[in-house]
N, C-alpha and C. Protein backbone atom coordinates (compact mmCIF):
# COMPACT_ATOMS: atom_id res chain seq x y z
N UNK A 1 160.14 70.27 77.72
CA UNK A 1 161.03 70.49 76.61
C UNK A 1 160.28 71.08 75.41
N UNK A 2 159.35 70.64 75.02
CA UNK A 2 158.38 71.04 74.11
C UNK A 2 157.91 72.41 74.40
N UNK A 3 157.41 72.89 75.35
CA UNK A 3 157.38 74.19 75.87
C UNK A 3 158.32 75.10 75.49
N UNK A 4 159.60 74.51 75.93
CA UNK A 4 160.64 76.03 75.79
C UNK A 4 161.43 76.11 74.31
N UNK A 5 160.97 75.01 73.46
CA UNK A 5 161.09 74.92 71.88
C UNK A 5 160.28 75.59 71.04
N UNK A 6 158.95 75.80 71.42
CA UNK A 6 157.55 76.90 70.94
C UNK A 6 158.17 77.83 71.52
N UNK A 7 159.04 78.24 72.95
CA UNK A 7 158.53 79.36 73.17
C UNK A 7 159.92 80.19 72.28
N UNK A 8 160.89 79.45 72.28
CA UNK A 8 162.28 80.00 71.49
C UNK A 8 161.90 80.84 70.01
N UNK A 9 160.86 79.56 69.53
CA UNK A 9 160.69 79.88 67.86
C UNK A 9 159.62 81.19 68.19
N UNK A 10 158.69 81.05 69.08
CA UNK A 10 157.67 82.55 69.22
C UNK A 10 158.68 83.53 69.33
N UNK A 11 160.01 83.55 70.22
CA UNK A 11 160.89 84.47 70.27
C UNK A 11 161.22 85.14 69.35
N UNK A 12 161.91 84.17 68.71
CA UNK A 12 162.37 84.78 67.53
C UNK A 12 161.51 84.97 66.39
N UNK A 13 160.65 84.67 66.16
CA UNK A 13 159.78 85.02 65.42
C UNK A 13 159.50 86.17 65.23
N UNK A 14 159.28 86.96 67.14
CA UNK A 14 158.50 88.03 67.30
C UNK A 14 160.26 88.97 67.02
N UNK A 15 160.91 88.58 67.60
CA UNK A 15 162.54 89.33 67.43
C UNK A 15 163.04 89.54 65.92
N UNK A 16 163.17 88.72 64.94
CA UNK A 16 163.26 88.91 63.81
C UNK A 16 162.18 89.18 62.38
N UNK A 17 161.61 88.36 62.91
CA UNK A 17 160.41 88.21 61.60
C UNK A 17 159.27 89.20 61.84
N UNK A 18 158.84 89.80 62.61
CA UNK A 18 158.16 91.02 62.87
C UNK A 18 158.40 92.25 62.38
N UNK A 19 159.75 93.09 63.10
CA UNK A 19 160.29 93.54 62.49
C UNK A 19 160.09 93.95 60.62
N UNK A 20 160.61 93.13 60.22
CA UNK A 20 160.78 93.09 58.66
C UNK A 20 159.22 93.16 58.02
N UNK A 21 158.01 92.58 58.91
CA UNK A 21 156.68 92.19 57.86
C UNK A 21 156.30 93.58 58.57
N UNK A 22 156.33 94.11 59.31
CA UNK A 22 156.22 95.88 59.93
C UNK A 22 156.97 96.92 58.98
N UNK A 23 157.77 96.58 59.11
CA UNK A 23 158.22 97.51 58.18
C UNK A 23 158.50 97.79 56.32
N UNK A 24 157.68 96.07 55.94
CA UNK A 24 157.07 96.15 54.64
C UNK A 24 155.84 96.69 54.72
N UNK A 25 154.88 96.67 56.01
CA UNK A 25 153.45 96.90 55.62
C UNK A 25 153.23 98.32 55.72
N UNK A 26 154.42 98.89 56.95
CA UNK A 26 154.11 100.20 56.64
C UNK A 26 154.67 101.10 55.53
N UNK A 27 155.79 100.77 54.80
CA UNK A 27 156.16 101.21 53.95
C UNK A 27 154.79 101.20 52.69
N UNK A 28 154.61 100.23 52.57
CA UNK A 28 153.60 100.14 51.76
C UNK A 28 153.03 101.40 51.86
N UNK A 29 152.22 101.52 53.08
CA UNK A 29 151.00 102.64 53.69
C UNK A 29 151.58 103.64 53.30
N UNK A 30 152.69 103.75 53.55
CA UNK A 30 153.67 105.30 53.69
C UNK A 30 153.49 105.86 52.11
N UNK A 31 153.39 104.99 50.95
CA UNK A 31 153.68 104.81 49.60
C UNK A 31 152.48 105.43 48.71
N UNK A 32 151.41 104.30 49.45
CA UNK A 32 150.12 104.85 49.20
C UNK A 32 149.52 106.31 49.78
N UNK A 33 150.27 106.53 51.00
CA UNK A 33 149.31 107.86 51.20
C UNK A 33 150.48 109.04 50.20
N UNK A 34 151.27 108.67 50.01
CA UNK A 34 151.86 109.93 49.21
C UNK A 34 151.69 109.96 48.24
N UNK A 35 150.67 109.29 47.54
CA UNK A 35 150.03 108.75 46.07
C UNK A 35 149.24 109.48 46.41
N UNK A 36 148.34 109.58 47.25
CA UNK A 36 146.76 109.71 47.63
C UNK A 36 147.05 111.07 48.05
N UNK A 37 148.11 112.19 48.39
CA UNK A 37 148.41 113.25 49.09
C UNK A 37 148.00 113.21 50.35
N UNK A 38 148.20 112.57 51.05
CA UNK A 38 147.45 111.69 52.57
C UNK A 38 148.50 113.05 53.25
N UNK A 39 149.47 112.91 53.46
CA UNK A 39 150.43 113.69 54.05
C UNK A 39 150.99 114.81 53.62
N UNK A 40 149.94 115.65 52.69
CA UNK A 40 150.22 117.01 52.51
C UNK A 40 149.98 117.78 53.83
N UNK A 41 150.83 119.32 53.45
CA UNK A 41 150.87 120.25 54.24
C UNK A 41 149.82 121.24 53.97
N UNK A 42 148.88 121.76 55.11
CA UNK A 42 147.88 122.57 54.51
C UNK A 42 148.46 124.25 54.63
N UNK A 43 147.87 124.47 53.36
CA UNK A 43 148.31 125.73 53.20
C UNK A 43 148.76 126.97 54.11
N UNK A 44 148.15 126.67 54.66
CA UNK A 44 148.42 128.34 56.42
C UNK A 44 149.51 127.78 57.19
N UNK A 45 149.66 126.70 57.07
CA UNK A 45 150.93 125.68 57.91
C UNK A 45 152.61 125.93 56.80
N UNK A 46 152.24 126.44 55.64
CA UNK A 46 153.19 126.74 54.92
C UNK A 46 153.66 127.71 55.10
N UNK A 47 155.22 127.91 55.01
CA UNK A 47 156.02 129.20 55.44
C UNK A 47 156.33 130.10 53.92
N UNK A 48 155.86 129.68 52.85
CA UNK A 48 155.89 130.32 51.93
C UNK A 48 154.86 131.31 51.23
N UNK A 49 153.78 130.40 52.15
CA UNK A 49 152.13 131.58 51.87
C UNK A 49 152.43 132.90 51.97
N UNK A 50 151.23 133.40 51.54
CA UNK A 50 151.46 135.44 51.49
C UNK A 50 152.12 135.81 50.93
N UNK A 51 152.39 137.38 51.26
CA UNK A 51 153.53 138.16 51.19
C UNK A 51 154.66 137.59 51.74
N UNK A 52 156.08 137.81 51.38
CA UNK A 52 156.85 137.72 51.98
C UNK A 52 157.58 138.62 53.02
N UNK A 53 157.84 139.00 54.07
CA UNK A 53 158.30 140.15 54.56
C UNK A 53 159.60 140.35 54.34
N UNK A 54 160.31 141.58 54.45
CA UNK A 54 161.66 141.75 54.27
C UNK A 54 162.59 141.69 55.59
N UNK A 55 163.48 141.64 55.20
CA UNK A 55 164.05 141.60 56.48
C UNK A 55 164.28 142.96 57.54
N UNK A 56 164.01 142.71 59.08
CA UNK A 56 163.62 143.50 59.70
C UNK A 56 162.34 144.44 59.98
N UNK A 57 161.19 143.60 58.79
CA UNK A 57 160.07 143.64 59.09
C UNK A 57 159.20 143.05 59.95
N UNK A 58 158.53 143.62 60.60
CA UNK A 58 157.37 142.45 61.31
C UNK A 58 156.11 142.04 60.40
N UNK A 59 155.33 141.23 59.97
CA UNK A 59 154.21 140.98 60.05
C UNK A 59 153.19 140.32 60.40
N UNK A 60 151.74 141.07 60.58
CA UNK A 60 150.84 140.63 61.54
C UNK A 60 149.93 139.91 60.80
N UNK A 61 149.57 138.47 61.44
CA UNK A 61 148.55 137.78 60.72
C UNK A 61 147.33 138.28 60.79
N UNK A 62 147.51 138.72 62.34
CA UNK A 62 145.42 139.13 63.12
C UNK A 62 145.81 140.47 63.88
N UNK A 63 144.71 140.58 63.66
CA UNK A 63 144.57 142.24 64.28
C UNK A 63 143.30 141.81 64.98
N UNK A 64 143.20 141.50 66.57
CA UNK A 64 141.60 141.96 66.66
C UNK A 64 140.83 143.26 66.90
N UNK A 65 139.54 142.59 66.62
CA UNK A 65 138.93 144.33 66.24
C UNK A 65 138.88 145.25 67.72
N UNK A 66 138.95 146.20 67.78
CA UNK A 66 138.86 147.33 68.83
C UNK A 66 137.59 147.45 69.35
N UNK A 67 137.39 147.32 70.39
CA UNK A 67 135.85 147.33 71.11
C UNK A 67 135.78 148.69 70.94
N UNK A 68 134.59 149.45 71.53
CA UNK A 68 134.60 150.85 71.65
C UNK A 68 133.96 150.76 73.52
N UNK A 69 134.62 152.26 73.67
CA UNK A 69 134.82 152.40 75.24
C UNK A 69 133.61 152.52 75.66
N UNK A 70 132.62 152.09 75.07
CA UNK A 70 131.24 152.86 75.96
C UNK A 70 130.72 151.56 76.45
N UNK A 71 131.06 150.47 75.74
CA UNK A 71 130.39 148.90 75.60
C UNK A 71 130.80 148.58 77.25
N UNK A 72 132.00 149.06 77.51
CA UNK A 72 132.32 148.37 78.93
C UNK A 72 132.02 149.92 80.02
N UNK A 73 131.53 148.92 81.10
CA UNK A 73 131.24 150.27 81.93
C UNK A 73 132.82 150.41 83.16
N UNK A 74 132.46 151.56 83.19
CA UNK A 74 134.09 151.94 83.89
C UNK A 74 134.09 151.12 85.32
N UNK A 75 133.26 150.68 85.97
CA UNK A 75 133.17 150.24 87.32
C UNK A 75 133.13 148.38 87.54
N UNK A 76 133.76 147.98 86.42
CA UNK A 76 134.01 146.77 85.99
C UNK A 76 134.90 146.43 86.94
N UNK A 77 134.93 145.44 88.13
CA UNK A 77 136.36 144.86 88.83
C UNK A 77 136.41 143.57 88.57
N UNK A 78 135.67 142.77 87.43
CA UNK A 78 136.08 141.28 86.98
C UNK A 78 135.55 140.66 87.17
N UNK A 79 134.76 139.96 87.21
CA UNK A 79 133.67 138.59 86.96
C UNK A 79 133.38 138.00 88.40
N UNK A 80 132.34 137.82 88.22
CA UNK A 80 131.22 137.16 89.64
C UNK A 80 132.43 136.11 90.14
N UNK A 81 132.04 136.52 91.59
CA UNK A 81 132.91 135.71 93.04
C UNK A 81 132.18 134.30 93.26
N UNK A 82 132.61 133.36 92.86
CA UNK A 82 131.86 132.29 93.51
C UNK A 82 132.06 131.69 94.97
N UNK A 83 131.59 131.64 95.59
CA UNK A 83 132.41 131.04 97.03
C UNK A 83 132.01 128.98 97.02
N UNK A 84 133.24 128.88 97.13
CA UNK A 84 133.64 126.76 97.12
C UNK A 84 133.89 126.76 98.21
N UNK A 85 134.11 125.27 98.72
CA UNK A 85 134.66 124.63 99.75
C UNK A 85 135.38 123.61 98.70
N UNK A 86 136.79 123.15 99.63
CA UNK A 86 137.22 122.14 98.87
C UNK A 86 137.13 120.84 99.42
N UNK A 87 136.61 119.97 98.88
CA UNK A 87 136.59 118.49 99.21
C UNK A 87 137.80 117.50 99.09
N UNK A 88 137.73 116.75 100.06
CA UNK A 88 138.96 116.25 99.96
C UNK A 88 138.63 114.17 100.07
């Protein structure tokens, strides 16, 4: 009897009273980091940065740079063959 009287009040304990001290402590946190700017947005993640484009414009963030044709030799068919076995 004593057993299933601890275990009722752990129940509800964990069912009601949890709850509520969770969601004071994180509020708290939530409070403090927006004090602290904990949960700012960094700048490049903002849709207002830059220029703005107009509509029916495209714009490009990156351009990468252009190799020049001599760097690669024409007889290139793609990167060393390794030969595996598969283990099982």
């Amino acid at each position: 009897m004593k057993f299933w009287l601890i275990f009722i009040l752990i129940f509800f304990a964990v069912r009601y009273l949890l709850p509520i001290v969770l969601r004071l402590a994180l509020s708290g946190f939530v409070r403090k980091q927006m004090r602290n700017g904990g949960f700012a947005v960094p700048p490049q993640a903002r849709p207002d940065s830059g220029p703005s484009a107009q509509p029916g414009e495209v714009r490009v963030d990156y351009v990468p740079p252009v190799t020049e044709q001599g760097k690669q030799p024409h007889d290139f068919k793609g990167g060393e063959y390794i030969d595996f076995e598969e283990v099982k």
